[in-house]
Structures are given as structure tokens and as C-alpha cells.
C-alpha atoms as a PDB file:
ATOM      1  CA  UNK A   1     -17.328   7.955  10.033  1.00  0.00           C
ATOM      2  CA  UNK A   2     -19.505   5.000   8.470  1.00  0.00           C
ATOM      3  CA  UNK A   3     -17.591   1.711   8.035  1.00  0.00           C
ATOM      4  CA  UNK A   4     -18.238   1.405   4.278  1.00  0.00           C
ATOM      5  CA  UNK A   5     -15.942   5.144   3.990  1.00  0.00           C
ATOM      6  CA  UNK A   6     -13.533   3.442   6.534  1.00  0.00           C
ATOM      7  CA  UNK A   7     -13.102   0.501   4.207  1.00  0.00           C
ATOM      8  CA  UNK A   8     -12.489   2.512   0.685  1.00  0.00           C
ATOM      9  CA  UNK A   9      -9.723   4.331   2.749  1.00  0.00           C
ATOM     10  CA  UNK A  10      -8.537   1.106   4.038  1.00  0.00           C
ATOM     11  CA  UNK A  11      -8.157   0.064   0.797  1.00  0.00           C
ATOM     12  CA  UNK A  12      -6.865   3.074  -1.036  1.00  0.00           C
ATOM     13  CA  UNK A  13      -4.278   3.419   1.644  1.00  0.00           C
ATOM     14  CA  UNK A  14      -3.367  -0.590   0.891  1.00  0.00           C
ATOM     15  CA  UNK A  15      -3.340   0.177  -2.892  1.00  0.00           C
ATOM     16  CA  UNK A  16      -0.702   3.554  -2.642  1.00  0.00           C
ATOM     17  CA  UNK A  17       1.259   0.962  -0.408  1.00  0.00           C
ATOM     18  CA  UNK A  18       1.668  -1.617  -3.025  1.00  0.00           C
ATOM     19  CA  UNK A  19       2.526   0.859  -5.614  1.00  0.00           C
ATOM     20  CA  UNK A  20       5.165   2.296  -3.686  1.00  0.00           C
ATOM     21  CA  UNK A  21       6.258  -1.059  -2.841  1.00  0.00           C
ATOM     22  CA  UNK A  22       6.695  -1.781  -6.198  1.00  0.00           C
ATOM     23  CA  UNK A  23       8.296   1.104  -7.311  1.00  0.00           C
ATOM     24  CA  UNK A  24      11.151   0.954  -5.187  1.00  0.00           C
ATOM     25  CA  UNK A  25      11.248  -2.692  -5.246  1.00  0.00           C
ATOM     26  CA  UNK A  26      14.648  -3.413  -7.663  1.00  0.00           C
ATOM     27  CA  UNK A  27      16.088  -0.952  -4.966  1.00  0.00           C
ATOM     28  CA  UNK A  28      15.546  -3.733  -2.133  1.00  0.00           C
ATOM     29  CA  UNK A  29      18.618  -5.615  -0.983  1.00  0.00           C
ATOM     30  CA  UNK A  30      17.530  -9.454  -1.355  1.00  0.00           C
ATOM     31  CA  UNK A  31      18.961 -10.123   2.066  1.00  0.00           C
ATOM     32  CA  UNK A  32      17.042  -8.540   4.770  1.00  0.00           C
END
């Protein structure tokens, strides 16, 4: 796999991440 198709799938995976993360964020208890 070349690095630059490596890197857009880095950074896809990073973006569904952060969406998730802030979907389900109100759900997080503020003490951890």
C-alpha cells in the first residue's frame, strides 16, 4: 500500500472517531 493511501485512511479513520466521539459525548459521565 503507498503511504499517501495509508494517510487518507489514517485520517478518515481519525475523522469517524471524532464524530462518534461527539455524538455520544452528553452521554459521558464528567468524572472518569
Amino acid at each position: 500500500m503507498m503511504r499517501l493511501e495509508l494517510v487518507i485512511l489514517m485520517i478518515d479513520l481519525l475523522n469517524r472517531l471524532i464524530e462518534l466521539a461527539t455524538n455520544i459525548w452528553p452521554y459521558w459521565p464528567l468524572h472518569f
